[in-house]
PDB file of N, CA and C in Angstrom:
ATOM      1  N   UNK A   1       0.838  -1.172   0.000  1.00  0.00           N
ATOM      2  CA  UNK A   1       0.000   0.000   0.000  1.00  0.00           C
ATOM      3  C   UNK A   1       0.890   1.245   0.000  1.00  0.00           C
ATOM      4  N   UNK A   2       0.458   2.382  -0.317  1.00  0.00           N
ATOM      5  CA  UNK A   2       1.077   3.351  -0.601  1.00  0.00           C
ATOM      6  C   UNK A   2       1.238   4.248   1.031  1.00  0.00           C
ATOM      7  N   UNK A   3       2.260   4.754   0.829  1.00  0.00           N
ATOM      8  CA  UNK A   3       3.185   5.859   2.307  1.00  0.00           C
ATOM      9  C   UNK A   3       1.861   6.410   3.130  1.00  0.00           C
ATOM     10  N   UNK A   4       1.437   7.220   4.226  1.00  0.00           N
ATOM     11  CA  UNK A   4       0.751   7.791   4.437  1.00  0.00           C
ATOM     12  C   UNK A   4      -0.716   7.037   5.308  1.00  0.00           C
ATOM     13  N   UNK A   5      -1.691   8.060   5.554  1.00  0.00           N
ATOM     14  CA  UNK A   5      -2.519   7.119   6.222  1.00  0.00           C
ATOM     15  C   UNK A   5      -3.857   7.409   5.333  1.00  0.00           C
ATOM     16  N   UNK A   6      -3.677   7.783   3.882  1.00  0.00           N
ATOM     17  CA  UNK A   6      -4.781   7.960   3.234  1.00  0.00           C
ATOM     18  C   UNK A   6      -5.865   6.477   3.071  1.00  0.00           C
ATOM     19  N   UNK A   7      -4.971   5.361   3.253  1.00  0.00           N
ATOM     20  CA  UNK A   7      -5.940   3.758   2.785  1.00  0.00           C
ATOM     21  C   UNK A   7      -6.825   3.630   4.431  1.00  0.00           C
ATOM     22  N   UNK A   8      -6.439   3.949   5.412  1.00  0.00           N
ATOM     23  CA  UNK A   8      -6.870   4.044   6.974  1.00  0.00           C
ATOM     24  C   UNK A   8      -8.244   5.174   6.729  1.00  0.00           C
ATOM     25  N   UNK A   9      -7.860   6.382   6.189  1.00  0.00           N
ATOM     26  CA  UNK A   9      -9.012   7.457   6.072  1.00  0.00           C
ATOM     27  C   UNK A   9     -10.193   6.802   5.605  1.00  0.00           C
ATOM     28  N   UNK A  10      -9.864   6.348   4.412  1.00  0.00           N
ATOM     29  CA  UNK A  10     -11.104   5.333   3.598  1.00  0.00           C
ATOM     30  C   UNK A  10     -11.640   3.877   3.808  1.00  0.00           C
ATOM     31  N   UNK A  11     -11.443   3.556   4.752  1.00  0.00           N
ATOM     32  CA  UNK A  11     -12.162   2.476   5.902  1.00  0.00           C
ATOM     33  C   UNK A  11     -13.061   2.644   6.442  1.00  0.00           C
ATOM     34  N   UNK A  12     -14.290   2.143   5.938  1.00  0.00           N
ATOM     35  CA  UNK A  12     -15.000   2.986   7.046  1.00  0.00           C
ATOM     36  C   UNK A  12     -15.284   2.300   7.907  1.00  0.00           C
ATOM     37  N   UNK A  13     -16.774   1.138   8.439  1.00  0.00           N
ATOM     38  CA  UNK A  13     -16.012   0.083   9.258  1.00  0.00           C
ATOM     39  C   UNK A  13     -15.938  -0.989   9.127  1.00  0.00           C
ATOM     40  N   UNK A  14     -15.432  -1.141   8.071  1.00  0.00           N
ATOM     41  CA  UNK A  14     -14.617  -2.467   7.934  1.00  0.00           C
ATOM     42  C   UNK A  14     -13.300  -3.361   8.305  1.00  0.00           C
ATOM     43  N   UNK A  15     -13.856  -4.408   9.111  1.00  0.00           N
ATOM     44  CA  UNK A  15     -12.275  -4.506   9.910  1.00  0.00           C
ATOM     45  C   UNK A  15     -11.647  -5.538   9.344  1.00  0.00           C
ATOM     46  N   UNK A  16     -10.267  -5.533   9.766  1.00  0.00           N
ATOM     47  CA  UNK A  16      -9.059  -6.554   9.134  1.00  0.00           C
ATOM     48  C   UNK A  16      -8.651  -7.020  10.423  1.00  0.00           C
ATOM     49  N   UNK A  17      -7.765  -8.413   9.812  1.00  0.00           N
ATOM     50  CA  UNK A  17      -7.056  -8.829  10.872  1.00  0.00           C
ATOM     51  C   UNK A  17      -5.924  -7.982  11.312  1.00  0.00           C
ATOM     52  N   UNK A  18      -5.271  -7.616  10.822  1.00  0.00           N
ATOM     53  CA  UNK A  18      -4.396  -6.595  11.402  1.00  0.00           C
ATOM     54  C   UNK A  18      -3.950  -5.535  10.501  1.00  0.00           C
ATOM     55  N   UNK A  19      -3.708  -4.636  11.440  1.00  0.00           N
ATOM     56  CA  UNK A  19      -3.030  -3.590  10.468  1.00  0.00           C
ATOM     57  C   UNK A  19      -1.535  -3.055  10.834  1.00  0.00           C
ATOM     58  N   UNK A  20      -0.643  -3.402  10.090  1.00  0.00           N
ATOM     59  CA  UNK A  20       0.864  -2.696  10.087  1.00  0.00           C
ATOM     60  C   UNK A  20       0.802  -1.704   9.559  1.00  0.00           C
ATOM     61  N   UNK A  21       1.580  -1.001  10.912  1.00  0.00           N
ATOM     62  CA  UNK A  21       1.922   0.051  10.570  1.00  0.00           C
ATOM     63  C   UNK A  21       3.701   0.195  10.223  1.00  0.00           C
ATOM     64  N   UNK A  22       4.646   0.471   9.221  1.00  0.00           N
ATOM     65  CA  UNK A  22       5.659   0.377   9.016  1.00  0.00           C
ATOM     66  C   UNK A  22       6.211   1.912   8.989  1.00  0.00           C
ATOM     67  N   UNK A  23       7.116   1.789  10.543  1.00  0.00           N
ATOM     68  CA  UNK A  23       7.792   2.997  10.572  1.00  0.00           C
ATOM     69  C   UNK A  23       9.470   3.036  10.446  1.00  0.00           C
ATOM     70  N   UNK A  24       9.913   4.507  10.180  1.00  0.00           N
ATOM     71  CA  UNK A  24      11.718   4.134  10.609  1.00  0.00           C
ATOM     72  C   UNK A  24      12.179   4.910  11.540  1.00  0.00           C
ATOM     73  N   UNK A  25      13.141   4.528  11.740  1.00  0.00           N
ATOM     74  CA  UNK A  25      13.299   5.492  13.400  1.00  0.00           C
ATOM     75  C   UNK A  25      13.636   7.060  12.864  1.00  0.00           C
ATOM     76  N   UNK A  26      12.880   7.151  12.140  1.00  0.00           N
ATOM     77  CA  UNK A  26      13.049   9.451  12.091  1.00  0.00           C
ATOM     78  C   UNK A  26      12.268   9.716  12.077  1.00  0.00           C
ATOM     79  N   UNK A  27      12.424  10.993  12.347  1.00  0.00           N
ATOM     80  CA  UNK A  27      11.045  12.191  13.384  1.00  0.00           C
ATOM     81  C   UNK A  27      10.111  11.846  12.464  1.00  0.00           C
ATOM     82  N   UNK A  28       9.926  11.920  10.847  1.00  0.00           N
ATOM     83  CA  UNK A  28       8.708  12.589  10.198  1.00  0.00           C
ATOM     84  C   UNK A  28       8.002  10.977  10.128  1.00  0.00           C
ATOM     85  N   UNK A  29       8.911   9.845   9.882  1.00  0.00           N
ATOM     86  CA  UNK A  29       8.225   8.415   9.417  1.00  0.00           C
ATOM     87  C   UNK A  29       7.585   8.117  10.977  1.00  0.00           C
ATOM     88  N   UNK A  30       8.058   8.658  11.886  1.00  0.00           N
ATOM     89  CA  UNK A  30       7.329   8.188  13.344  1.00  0.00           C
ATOM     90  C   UNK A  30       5.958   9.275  13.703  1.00  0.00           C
ATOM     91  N   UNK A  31       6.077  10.568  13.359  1.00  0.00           N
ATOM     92  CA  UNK A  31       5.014  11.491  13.325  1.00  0.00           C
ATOM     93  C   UNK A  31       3.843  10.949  12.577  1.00  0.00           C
ATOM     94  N   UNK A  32       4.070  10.376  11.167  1.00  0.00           N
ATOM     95  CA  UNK A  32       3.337   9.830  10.097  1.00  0.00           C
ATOM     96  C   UNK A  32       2.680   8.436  11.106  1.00  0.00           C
ATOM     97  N   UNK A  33       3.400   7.288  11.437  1.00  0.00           N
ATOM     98  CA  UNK A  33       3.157   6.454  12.152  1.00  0.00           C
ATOM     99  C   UNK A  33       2.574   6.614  13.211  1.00  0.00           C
ATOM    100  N   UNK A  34       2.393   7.225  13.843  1.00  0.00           N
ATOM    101  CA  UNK A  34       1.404   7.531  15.138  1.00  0.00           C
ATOM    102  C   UNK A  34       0.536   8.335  14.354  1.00  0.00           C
ATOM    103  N   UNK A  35       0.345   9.208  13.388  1.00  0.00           N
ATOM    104  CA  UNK A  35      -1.024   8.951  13.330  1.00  0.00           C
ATOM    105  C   UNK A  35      -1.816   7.992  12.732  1.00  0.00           C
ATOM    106  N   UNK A  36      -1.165   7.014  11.900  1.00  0.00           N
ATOM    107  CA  UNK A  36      -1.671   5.963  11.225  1.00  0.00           C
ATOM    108  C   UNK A  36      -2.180   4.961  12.633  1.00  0.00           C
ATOM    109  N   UNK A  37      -1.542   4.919  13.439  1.00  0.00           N
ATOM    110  CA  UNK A  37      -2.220   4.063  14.686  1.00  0.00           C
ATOM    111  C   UNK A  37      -2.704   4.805  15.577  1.00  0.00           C
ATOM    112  N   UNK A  38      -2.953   5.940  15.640  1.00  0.00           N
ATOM    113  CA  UNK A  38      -4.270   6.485  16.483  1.00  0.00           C
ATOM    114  C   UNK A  38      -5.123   6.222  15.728  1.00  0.00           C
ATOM    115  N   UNK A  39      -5.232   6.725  14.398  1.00  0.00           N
ATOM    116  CA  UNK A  39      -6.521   6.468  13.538  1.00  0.00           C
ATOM    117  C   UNK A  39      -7.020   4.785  13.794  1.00  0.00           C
ATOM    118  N   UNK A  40      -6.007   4.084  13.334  1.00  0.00           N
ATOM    119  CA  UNK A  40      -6.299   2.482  13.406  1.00  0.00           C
ATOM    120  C   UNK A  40      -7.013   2.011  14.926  1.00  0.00           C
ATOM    121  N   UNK A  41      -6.799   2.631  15.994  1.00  0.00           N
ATOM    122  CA  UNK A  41      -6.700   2.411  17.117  1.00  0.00           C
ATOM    123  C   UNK A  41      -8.558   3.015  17.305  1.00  0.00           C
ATOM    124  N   UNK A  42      -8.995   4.054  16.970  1.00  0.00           N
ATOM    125  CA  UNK A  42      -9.926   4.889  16.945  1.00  0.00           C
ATOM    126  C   UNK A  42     -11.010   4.305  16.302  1.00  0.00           C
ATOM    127  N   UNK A  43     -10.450   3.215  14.992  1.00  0.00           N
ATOM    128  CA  UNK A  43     -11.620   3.078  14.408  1.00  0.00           C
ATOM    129  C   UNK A  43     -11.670   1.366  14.855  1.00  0.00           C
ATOM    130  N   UNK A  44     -11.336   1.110  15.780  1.00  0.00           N
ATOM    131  CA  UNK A  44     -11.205   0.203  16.263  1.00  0.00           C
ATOM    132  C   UNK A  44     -10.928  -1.334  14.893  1.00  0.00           C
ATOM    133  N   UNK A  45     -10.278  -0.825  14.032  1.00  0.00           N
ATOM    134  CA  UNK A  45     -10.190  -2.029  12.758  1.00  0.00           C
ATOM    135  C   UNK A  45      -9.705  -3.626  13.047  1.00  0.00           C
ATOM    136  N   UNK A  46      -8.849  -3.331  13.701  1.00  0.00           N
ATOM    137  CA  UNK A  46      -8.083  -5.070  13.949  1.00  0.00           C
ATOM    138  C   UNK A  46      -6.874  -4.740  15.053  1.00  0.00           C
ATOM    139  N   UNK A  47      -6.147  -5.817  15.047  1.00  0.00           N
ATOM    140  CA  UNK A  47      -4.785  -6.123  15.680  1.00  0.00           C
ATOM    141  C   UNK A  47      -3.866  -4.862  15.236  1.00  0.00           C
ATOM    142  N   UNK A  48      -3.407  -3.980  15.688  1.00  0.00           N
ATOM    143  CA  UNK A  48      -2.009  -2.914  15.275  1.00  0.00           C
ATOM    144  C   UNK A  48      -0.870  -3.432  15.762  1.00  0.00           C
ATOM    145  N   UNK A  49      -0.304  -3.531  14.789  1.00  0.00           N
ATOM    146  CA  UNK A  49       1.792  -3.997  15.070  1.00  0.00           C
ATOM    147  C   UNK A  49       2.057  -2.954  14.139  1.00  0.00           C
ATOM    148  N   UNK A  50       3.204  -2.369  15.197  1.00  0.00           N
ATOM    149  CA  UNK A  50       3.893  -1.620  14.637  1.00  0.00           C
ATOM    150  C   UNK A  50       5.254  -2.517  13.851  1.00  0.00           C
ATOM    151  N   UNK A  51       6.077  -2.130  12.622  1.00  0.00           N
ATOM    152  CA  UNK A  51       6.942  -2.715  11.693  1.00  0.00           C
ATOM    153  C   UNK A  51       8.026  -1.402  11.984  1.00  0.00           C
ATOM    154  N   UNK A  52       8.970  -1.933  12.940  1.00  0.00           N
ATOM    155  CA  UNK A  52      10.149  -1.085  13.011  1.00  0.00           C
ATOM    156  C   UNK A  52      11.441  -1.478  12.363  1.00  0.00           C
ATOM    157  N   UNK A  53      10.967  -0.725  10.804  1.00  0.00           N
ATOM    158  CA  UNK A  53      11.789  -0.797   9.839  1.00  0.00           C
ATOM    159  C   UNK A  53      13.120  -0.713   9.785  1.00  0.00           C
ATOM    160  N   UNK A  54      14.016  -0.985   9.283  1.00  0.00           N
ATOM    161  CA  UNK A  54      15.622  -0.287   9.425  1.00  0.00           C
ATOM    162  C   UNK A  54      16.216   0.427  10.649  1.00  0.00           C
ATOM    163  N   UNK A  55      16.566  -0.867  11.442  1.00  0.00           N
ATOM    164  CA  UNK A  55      16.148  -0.702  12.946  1.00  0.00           C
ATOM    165  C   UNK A  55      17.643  -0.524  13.028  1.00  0.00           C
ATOM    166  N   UNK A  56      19.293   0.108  12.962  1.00  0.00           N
ATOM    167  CA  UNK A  56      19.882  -0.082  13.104  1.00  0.00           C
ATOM    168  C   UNK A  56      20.931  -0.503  14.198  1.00  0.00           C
ATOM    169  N   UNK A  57      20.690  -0.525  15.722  1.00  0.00           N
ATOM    170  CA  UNK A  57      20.904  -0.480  16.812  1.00  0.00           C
ATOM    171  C   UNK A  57      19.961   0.130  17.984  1.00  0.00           C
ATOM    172  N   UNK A  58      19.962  -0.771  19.312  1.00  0.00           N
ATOM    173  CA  UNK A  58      19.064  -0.334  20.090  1.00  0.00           C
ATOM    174  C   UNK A  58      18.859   0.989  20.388  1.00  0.00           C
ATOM    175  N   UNK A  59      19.583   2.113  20.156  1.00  0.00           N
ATOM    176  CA  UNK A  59      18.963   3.437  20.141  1.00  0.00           C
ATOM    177  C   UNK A  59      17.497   3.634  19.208  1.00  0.00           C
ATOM    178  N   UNK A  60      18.010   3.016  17.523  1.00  0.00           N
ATOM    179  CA  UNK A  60      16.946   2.898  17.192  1.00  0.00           C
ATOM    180  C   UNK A  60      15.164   2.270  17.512  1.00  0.00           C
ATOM    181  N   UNK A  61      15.936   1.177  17.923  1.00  0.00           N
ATOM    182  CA  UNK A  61      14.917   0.384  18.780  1.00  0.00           C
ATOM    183  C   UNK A  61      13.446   1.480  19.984  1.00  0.00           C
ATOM    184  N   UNK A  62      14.952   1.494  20.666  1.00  0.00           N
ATOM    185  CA  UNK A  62      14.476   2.562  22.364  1.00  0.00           C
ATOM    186  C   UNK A  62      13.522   3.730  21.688  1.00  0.00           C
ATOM    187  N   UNK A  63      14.101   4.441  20.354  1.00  0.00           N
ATOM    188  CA  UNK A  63      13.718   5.605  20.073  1.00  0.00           C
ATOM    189  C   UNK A  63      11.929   4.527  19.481  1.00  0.00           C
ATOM    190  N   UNK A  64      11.776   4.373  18.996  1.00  0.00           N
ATOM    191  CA  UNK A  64      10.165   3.564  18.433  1.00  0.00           C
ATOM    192  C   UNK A  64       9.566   2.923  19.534  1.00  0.00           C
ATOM    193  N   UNK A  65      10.467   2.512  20.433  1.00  0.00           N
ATOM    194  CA  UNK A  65      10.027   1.753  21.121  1.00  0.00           C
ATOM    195  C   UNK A  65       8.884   2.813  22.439  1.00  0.00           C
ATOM    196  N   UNK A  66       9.765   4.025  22.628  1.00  0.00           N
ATOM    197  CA  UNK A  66       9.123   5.121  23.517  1.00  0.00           C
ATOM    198  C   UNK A  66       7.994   5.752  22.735  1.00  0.00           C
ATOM    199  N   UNK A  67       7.798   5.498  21.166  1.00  0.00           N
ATOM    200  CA  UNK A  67       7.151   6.403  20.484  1.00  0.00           C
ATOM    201  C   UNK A  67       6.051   5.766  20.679  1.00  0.00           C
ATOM    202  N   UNK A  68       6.053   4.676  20.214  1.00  0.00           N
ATOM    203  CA  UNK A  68       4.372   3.453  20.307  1.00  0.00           C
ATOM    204  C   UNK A  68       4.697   2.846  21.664  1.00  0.00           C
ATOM    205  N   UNK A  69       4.717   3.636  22.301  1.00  0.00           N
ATOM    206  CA  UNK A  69       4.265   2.963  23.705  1.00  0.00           C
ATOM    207  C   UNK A  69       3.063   1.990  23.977  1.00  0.00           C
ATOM    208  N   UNK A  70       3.750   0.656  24.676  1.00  0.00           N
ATOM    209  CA  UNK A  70       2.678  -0.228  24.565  1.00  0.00           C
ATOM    210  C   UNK A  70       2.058  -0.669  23.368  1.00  0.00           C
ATOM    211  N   UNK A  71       2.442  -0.627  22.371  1.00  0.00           N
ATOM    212  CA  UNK A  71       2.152  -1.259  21.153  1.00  0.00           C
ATOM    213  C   UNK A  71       2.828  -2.667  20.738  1.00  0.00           C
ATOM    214  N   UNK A  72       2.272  -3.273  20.156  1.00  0.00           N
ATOM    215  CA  UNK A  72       3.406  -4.142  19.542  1.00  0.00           C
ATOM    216  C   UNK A  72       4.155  -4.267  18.727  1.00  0.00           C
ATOM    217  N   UNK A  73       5.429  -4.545  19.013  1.00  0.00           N
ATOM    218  CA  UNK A  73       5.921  -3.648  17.744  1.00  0.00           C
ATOM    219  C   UNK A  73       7.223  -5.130  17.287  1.00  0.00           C
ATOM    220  N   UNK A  74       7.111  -4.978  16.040  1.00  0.00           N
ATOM    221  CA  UNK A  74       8.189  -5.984  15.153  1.00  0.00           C
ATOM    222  C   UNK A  74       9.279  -5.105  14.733  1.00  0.00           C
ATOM    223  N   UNK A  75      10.383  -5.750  15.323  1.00  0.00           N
ATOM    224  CA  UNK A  75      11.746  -4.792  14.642  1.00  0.00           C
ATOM    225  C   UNK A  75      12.563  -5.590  13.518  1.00  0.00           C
ATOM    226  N   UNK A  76      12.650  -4.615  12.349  1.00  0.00           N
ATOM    227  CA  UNK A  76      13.111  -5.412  11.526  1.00  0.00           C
ATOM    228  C   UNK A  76      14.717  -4.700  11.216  1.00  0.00           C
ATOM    229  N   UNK A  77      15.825  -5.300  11.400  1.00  0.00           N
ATOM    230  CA  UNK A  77      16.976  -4.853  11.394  1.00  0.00           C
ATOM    231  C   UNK A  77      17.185  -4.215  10.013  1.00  0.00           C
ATOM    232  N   UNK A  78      18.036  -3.045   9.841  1.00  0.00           N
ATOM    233  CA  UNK A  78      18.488  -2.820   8.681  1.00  0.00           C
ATOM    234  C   UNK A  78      19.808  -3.391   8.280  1.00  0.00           C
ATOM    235  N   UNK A  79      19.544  -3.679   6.887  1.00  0.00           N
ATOM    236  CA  UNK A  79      20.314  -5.278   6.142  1.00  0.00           C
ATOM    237  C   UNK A  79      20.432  -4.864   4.617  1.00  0.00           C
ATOM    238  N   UNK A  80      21.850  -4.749   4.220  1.00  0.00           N
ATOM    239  CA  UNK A  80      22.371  -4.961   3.049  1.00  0.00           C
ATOM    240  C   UNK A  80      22.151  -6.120   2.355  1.00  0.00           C
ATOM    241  N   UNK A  81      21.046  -7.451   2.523  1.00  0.00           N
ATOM    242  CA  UNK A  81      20.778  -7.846   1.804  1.00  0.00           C
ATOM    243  C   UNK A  81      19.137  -7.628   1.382  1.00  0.00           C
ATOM    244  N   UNK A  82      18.840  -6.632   1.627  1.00  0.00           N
ATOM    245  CA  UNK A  82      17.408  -6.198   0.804  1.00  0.00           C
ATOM    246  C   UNK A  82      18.212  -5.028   0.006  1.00  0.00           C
ATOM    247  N   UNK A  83      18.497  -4.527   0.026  1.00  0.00           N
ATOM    248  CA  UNK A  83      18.992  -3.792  -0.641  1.00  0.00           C
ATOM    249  C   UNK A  83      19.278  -4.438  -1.860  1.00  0.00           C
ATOM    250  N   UNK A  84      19.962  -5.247  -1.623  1.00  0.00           N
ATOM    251  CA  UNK A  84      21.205  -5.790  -2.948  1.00  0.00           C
ATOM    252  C   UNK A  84      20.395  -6.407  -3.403  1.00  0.00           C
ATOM    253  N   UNK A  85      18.565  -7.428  -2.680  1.00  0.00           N
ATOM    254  CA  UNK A  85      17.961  -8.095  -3.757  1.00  0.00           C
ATOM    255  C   UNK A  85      16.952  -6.929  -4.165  1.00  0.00           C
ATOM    256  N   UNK A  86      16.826  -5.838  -3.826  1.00  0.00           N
ATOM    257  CA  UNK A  86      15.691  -4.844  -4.254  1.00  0.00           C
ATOM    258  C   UNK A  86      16.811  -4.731  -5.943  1.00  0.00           C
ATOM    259  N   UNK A  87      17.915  -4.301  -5.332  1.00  0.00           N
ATOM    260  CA  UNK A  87      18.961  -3.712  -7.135  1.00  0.00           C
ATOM    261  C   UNK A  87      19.016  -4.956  -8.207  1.00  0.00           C
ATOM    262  N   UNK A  88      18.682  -6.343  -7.087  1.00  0.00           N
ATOM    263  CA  UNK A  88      19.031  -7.498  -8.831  1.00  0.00           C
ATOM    264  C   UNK A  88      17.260  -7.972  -8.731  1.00  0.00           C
ATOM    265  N   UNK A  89      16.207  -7.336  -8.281  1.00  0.00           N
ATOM    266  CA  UNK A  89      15.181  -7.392  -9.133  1.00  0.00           C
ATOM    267  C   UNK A  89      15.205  -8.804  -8.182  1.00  0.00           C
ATOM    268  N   UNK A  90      15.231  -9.298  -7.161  1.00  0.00           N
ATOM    269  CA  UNK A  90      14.905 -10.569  -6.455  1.00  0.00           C
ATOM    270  C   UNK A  90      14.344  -9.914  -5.219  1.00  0.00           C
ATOM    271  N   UNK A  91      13.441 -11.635  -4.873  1.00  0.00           N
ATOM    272  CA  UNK A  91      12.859 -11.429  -3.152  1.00  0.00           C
ATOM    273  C   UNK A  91      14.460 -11.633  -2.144  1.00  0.00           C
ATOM    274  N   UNK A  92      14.109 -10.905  -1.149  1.00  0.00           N
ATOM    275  CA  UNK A  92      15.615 -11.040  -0.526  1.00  0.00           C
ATOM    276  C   UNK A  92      14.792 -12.690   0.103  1.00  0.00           C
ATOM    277  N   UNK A  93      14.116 -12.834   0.293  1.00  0.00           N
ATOM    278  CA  UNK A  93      14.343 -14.686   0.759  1.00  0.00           C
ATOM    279  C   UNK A  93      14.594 -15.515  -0.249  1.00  0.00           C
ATOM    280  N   UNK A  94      14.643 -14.710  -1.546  1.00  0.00           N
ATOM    281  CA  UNK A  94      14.958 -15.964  -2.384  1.00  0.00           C
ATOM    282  C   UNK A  94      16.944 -15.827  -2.093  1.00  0.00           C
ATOM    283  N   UNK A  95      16.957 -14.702  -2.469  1.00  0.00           N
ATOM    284  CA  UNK A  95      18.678 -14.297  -2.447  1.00  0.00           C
ATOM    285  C   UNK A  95      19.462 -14.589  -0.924  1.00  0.00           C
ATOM    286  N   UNK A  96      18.835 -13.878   0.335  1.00  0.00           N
ATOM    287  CA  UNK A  96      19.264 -14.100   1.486  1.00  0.00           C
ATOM    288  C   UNK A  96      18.202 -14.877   2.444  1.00  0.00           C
ATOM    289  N   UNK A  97      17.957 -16.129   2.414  1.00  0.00           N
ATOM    290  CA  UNK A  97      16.915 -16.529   3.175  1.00  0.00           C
ATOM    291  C   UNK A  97      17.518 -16.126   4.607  1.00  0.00           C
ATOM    292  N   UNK A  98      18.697 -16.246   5.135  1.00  0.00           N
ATOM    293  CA  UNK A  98      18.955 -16.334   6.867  1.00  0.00           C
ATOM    294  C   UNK A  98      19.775 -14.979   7.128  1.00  0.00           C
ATOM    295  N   UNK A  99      19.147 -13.972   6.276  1.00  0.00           N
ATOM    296  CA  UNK A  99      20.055 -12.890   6.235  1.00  0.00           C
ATOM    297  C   UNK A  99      18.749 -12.277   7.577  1.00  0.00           C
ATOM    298  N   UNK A 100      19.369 -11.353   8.467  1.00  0.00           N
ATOM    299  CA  UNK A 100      18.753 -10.939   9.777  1.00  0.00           C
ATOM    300  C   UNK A 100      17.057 -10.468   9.879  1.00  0.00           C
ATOM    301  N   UNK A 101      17.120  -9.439   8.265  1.00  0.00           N
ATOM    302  CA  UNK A 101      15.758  -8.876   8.161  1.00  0.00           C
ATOM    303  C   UNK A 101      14.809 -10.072   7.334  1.00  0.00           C
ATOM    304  N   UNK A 102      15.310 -11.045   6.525  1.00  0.00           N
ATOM    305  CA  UNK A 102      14.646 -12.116   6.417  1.00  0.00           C
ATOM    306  C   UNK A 102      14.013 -12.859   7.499  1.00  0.00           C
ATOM    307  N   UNK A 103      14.466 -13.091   8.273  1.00  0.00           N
ATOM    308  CA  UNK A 103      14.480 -14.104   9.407  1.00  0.00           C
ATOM    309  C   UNK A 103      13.116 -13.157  10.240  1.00  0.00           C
ATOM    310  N   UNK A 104      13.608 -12.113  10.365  1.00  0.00           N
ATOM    311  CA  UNK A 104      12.670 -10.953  11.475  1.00  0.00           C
ATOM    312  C   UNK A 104      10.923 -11.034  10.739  1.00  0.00           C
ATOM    313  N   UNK A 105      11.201 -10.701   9.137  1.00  0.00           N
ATOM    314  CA  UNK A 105      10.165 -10.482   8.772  1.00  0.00           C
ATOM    315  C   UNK A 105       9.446 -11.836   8.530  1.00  0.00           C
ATOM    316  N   UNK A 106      10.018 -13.316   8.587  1.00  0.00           N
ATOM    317  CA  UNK A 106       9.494 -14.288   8.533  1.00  0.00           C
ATOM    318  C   UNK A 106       8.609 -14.849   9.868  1.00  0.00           C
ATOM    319  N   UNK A 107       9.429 -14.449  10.957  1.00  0.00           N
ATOM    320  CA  UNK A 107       8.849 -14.248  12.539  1.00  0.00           C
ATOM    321  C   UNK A 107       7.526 -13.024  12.364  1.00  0.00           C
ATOM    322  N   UNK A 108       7.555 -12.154  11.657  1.00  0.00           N
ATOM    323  CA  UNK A 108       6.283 -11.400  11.374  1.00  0.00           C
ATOM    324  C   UNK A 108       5.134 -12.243  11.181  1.00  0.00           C
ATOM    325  N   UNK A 109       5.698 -12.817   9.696  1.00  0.00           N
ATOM    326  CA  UNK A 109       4.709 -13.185   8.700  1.00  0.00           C
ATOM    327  C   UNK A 109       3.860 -14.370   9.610  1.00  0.00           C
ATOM    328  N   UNK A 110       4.784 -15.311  10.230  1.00  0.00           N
ATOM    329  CA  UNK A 110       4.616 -16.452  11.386  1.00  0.00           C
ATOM    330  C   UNK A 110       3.156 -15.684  12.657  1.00  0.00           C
ATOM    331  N   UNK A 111       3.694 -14.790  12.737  1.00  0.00           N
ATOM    332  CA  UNK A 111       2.739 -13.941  13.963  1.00  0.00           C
ATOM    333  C   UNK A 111       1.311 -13.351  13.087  1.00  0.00           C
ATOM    334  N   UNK A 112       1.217 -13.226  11.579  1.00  0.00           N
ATOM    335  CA  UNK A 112       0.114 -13.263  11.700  1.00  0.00           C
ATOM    336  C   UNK A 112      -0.636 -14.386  10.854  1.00  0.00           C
ATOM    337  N   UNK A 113      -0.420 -15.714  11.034  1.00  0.00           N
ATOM    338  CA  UNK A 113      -1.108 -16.588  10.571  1.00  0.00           C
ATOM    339  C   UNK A 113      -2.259 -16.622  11.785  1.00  0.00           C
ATOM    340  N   UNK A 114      -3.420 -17.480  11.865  1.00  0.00           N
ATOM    341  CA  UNK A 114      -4.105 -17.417  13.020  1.00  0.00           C
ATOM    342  C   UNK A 114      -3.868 -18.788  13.392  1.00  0.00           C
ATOM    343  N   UNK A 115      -4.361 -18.702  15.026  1.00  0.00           N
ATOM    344  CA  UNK A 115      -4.168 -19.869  16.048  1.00  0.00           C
ATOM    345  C   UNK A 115      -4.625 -21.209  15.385  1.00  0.00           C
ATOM    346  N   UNK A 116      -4.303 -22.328  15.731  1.00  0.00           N
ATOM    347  CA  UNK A 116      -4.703 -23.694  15.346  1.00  0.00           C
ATOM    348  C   UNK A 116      -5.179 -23.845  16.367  1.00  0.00           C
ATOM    349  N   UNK A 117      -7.187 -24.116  16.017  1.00  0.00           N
ATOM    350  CA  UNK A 117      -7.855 -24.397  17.248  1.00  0.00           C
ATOM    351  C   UNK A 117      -7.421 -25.628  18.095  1.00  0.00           C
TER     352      UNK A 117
END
């Protein structure tokens, strides 16, 4: 989906299983991100996880981590192998399956399958 919280505005109440919100640790992508999860939070839609993008060290972490207070939040390390499969036109799990942000975002993907009754 596209940057911003314009796809959240146009919900009206229709709910999902969850909604990510994908932030990075700087002022304007975390300003943007809190309001995408107040709104989400307000219209009561689903599950909110926050996606703490290009997480480079626990400052980064601490800094998202104080911002969505009490949220849940997925940290996904920043990794030179998305990069390098974004430039050769590949999924980085095809190119780096056990590369750090693979692994993180696979523990995502894992968290939102639903429970086995």
């Amino acid at each position: 989906m596209e940057a911003g919280i314009g796809t959240l505005t146009r919900l009206a109440d229709e709910r999902v299983d969850a909604v990510l919100v994908v932030v990075e640790p700087t002022p304007k992508s975390i300003e943007v991100g809190q309001r995408a999860a107040e709104l989400a939070r307000d219209k009561q839609l689903g599950r909110l996880i926050i996606v703490a993008s290009r997480v480079r060290n626990e400052a980064d972490l601490a800094t998202l981590t104080a911002a969505f207070e009490g949220q849940e939040i997925f940290a996904i390390p920043d990794d030179p192998a998305i990069v390098e499969a974004d430039r050769k036109g590949v999924a980085a799990l095809d190119l780096a399956p056990d590369s750090p942000a693979v692994e993180a975002l696979c523990r995502l993907a894992r968290s939102l399958l639903p429970v086995p009754a």
